[in-house]
C-alpha atoms as a PDB file:
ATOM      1  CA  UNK A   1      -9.821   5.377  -7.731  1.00  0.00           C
ATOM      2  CA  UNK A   2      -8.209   1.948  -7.156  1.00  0.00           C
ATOM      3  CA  UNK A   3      -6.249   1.597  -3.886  1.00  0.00           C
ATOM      4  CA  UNK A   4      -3.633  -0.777  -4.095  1.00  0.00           C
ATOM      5  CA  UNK A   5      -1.634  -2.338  -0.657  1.00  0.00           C
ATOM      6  CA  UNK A   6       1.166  -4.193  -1.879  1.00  0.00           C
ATOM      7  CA  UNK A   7       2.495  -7.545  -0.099  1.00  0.00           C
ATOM      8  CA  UNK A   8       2.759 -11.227  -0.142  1.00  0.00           C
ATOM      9  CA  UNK A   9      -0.380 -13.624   0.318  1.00  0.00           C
ATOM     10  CA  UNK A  10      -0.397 -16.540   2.593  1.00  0.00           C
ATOM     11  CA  UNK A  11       0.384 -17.114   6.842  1.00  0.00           C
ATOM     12  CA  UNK A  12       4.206 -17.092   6.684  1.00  0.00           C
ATOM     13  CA  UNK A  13       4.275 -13.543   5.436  1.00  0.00           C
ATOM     14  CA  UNK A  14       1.121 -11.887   7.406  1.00  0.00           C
ATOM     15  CA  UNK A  15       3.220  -9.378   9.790  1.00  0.00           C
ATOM     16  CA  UNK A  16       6.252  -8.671   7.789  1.00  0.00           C
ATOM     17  CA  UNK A  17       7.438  -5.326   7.024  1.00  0.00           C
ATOM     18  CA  UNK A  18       6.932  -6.190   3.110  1.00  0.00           C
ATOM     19  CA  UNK A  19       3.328  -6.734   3.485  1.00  0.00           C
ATOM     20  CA  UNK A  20       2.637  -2.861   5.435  1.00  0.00           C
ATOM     21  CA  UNK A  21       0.422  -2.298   2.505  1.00  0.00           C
ATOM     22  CA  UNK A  22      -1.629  -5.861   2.932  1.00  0.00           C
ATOM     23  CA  UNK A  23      -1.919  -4.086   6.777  1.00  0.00           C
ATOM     24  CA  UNK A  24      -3.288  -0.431   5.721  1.00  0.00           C
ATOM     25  CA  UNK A  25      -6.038  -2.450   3.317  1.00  0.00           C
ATOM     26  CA  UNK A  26      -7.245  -4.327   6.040  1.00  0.00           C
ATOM     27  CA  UNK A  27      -7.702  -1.654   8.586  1.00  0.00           C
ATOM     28  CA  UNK A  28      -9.556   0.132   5.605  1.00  0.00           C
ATOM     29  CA  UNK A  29     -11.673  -2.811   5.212  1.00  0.00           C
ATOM     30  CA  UNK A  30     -12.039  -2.665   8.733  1.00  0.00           C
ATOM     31  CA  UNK A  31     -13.091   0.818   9.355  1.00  0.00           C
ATOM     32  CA  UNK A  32     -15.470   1.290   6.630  1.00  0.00           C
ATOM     33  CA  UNK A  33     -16.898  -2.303   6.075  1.00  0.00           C
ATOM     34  CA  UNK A  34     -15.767  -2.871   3.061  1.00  0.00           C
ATOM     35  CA  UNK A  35     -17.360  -5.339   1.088  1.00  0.00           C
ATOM     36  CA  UNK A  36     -15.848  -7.768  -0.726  1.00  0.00           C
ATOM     37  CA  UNK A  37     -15.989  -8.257  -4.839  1.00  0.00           C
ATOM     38  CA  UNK A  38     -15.924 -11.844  -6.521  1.00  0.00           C
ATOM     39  CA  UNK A  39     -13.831 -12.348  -9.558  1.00  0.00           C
ATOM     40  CA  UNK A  40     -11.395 -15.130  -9.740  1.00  0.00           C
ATOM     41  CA  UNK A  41     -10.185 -13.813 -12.760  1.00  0.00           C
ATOM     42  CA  UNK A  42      -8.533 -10.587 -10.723  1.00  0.00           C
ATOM     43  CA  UNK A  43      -5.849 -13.040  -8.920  1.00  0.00           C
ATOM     44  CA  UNK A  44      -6.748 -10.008  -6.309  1.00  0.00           C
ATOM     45  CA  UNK A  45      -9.036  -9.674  -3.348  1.00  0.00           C
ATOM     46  CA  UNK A  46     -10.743  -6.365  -4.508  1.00  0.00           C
ATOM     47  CA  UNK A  47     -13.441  -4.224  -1.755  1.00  0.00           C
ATOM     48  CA  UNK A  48     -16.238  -1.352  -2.650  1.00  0.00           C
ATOM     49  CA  UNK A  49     -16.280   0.563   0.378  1.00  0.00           C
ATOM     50  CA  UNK A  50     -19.623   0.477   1.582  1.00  0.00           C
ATOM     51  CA  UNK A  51     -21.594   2.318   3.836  1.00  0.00           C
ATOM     52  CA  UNK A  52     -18.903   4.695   4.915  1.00  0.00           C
ATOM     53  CA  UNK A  53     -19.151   7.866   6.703  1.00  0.00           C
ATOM     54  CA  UNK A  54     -16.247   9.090   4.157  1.00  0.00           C
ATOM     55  CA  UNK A  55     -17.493   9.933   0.366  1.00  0.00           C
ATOM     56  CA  UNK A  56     -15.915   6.855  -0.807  1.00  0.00           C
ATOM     57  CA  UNK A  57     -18.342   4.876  -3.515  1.00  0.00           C
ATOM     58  CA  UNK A  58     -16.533   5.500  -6.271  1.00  0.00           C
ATOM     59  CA  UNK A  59     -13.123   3.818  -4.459  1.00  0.00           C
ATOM     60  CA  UNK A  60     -11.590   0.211  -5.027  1.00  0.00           C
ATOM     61  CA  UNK A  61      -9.267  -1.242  -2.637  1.00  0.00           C
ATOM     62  CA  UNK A  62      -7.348  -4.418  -3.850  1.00  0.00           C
ATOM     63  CA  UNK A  63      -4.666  -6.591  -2.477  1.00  0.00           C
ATOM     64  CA  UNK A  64      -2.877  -8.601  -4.961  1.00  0.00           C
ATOM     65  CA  UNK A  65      -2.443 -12.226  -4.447  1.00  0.00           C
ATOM     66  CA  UNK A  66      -0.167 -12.929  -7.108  1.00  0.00           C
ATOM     67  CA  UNK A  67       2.952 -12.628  -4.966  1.00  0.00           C
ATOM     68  CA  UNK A  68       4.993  -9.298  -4.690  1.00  0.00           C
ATOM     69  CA  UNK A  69       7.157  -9.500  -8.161  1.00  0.00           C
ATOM     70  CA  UNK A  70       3.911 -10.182 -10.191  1.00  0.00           C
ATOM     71  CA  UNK A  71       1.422  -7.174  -8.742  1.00  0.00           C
ATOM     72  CA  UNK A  72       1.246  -5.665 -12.055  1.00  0.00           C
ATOM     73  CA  UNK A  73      -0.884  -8.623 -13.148  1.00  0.00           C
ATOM     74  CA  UNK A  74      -3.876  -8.116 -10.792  1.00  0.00           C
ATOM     75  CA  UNK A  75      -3.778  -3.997 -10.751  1.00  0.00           C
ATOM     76  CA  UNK A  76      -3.960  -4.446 -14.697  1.00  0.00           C
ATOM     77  CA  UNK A  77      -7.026  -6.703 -14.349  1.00  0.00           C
ATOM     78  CA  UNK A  78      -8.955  -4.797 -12.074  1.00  0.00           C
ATOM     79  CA  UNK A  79      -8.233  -1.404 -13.316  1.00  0.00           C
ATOM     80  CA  UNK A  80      -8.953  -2.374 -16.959  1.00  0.00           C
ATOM     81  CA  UNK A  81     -12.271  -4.434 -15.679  1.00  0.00           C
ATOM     82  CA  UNK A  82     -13.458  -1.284 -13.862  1.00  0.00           C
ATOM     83  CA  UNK A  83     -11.823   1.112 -16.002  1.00  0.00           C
ATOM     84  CA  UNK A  84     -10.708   3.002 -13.182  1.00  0.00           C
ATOM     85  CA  UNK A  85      -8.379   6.002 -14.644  1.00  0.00           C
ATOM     86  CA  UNK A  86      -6.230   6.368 -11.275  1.00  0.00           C
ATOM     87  CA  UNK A  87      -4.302   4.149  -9.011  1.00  0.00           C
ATOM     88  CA  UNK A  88      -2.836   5.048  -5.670  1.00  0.00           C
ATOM     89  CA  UNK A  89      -0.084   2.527  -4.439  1.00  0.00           C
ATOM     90  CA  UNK A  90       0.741   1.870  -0.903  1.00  0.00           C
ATOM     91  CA  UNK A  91       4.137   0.246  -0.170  1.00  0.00           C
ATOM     92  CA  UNK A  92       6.947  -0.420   2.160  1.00  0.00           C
ATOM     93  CA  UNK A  93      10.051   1.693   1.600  1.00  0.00           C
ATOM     94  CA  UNK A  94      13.620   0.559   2.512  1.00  0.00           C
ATOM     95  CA  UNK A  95      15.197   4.492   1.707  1.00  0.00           C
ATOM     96  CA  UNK A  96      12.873   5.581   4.323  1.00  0.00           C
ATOM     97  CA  UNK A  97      13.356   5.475   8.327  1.00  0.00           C
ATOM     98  CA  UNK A  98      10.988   3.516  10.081  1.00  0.00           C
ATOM     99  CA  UNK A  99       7.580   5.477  10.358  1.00  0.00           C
ATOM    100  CA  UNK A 100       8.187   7.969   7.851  1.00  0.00           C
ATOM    101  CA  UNK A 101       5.452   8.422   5.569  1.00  0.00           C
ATOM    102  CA  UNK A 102       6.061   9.961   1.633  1.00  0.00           C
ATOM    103  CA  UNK A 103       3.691  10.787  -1.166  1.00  0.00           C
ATOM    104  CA  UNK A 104       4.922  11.227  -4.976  1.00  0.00           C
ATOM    105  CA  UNK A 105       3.476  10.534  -7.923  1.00  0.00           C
ATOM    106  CA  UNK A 106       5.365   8.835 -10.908  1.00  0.00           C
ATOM    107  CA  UNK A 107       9.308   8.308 -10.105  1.00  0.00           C
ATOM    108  CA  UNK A 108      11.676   5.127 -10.626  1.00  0.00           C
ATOM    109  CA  UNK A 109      10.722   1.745  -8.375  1.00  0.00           C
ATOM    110  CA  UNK A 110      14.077   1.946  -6.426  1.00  0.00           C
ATOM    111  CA  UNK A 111      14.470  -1.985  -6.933  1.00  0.00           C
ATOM    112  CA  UNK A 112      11.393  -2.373  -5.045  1.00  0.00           C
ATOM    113  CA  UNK A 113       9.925  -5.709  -7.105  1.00  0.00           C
ATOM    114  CA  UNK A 114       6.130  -4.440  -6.716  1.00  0.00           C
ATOM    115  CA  UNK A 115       6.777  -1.687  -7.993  1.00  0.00           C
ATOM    116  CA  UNK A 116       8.852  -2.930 -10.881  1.00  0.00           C
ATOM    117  CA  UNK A 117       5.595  -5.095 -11.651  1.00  0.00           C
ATOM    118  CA  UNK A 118       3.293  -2.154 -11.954  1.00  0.00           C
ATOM    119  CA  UNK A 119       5.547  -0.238 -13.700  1.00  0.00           C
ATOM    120  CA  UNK A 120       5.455  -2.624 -16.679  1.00  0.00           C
ATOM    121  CA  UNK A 121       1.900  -3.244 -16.444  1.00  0.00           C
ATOM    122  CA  UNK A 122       0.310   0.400 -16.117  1.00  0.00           C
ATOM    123  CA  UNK A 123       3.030   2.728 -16.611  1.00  0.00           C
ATOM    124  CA  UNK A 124       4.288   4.807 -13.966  1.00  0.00           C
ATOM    125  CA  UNK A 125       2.192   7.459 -13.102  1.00  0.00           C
ATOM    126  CA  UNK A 126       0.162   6.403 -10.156  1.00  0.00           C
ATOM    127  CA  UNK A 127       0.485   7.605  -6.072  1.00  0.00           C
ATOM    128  CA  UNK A 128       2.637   6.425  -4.203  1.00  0.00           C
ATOM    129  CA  UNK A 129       2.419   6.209  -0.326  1.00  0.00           C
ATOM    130  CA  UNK A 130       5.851   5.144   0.691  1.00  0.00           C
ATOM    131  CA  UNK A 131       6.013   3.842   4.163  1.00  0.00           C
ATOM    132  CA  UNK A 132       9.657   4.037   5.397  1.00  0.00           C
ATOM    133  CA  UNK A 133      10.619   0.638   6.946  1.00  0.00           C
ATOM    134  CA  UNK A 134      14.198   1.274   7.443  1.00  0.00           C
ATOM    135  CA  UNK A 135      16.593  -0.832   6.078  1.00  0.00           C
ATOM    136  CA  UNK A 136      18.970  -3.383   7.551  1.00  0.00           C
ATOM    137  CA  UNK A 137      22.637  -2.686   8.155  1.00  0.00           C
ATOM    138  CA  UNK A 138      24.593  -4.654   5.482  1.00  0.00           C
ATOM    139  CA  UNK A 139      23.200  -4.757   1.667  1.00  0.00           C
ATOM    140  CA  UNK A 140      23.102  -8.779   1.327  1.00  0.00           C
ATOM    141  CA  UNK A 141      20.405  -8.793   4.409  1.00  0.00           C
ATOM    142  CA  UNK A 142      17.515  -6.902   2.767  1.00  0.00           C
ATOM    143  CA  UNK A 143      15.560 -10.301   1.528  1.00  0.00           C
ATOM    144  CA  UNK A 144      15.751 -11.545   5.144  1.00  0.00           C
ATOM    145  CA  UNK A 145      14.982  -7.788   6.579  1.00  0.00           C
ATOM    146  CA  UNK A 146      11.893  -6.920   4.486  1.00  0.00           C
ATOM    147  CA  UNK A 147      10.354 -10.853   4.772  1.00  0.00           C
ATOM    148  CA  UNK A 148      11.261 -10.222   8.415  1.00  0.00           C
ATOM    149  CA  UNK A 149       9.094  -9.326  11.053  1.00  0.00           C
ATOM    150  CA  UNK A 150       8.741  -5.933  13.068  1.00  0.00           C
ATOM    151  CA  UNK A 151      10.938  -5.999  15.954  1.00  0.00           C
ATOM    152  CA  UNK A 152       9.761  -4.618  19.692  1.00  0.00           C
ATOM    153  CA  UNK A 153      10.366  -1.130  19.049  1.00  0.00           C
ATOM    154  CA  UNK A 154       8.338  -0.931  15.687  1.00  0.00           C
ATOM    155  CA  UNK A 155       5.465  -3.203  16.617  1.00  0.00           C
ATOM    156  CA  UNK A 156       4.889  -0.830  19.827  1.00  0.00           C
ATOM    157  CA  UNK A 157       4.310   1.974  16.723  1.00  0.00           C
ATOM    158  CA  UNK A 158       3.161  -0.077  13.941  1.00  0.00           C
ATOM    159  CA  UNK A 159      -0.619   0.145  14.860  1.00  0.00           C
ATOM    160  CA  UNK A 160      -0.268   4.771  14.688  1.00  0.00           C
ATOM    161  CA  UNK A 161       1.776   3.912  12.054  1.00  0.00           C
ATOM    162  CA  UNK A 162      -1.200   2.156   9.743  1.00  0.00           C
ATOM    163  CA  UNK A 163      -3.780   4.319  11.545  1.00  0.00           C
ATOM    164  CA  UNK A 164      -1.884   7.904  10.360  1.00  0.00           C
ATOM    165  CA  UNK A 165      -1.799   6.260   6.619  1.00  0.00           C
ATOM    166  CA  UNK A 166      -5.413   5.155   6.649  1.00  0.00           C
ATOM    167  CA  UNK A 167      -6.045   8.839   7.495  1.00  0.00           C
ATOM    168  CA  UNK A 168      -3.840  10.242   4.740  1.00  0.00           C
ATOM    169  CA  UNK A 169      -5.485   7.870   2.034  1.00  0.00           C
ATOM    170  CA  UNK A 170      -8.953   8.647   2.987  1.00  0.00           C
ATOM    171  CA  UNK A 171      -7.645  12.749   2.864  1.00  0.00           C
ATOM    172  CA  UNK A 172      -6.084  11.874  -0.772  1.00  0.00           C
ATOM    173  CA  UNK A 173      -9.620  10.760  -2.304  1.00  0.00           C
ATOM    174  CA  UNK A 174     -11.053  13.862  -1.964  1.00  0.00           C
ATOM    175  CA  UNK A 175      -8.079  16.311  -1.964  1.00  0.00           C
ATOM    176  CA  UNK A 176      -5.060  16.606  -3.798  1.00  0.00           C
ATOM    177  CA  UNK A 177      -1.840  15.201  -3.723  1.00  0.00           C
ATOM    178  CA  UNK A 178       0.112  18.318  -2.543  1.00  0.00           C
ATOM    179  CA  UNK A 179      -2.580  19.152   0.560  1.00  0.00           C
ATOM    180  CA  UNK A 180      -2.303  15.809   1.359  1.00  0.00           C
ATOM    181  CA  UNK A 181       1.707  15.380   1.594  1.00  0.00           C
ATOM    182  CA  UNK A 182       1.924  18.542   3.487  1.00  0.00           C
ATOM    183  CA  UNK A 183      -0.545  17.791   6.242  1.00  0.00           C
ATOM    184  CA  UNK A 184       0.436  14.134   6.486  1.00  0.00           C
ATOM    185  CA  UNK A 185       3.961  13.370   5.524  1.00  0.00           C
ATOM    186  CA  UNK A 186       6.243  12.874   8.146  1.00  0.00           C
ATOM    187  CA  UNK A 187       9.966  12.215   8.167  1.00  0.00           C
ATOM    188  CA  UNK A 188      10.041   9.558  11.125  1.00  0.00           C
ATOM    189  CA  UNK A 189       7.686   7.353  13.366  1.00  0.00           C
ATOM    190  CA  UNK A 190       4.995   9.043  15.229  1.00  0.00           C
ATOM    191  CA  UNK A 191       6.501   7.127  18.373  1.00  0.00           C
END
């Protein structure tokens, strides 16, 4: 399986609510030492879990470096390279309240340009893990609100908030998609 976190490379966009999938890779690298795969070709920084306590060989993890609107390109790549049949997608989600966590599979990409991206490359039948990140009040703020860093309140919840999803991903590899929504879903922050 292929585990994508979806987000924007580079400094200036490190902690910003668009790049929550960038953050659950990294603590995934993080917690099962992950090592990293070379391929310039993937425009991608794709792991092999390694050494993990978890039964997770067979398991990619890849964040896309091609900018948010173009993540199609690099899942493409590294799917087709290690012909890896399914793809679970972790992204921020402005329809959702801060904290809440979703799983579906398939579905429209709600103008969300990631997901637009994969969508033309690989079709539409992958996981989603839709982390709610709220949404700002007034529809012509949503560029500044999702580039935008957590404020106060969210950052004191941010770290459960990528620990509880790192827990539901590792659940989804070896269990289904049902069992895992309805023993990790939740409808608001864990704060």
């Amino acid at each position: 399986m292929l585990i994508v976190g979806l987000g924007n490379p580079g400094t200036d966009y490190a902690q910003t609510r668009h790049n929550i999938g960038f953050m659950v890779i990294d603590e995934l690298i993080a917690r099962h030492n992950a090592t990293k795969l070379s391929s310039s070709s993937f425009k991608g920084e794709v792991y092999k879990f390694q050494n993990s306590s978890v039964s997770l060989e067979n398991h990619f993890l890849l964040k896309p470096l091609t900018f948010m609107n173009l993540s199609g390109e690099s899942v493409v790549k590294v799917k087709n390279f290690y012909k890896i049949e399914d793809v679970v997608v972790i992204h921020d989600d402005l329809d959702l309240p801060f904290g809440a966590l979703r799983f579906k599979k398939g579905g429209g990409h709600g103008g969300h340009n990631g997901l637009k991206s994969l969508d033309a490359a690989i079709g539409k039948e992958y996981i989603r893990v839709r982390m709610g990140i709220g949404k700002p009040e007034h529809k012509g703020e949503v560029v500044s609100y999702v580039l935008g860093k957590f404020n106060t309140q969210e950052q004191k919840c941010l770290e459960k908030f990528i620990a509880h999803t790192c827990d539901a991903v590792e659940f989804l590899l070896q269990n289904s998609l049902d069992v895992t929504s309805a023993q990790y879903a939740k409808k608001s922050s864990l704060c």
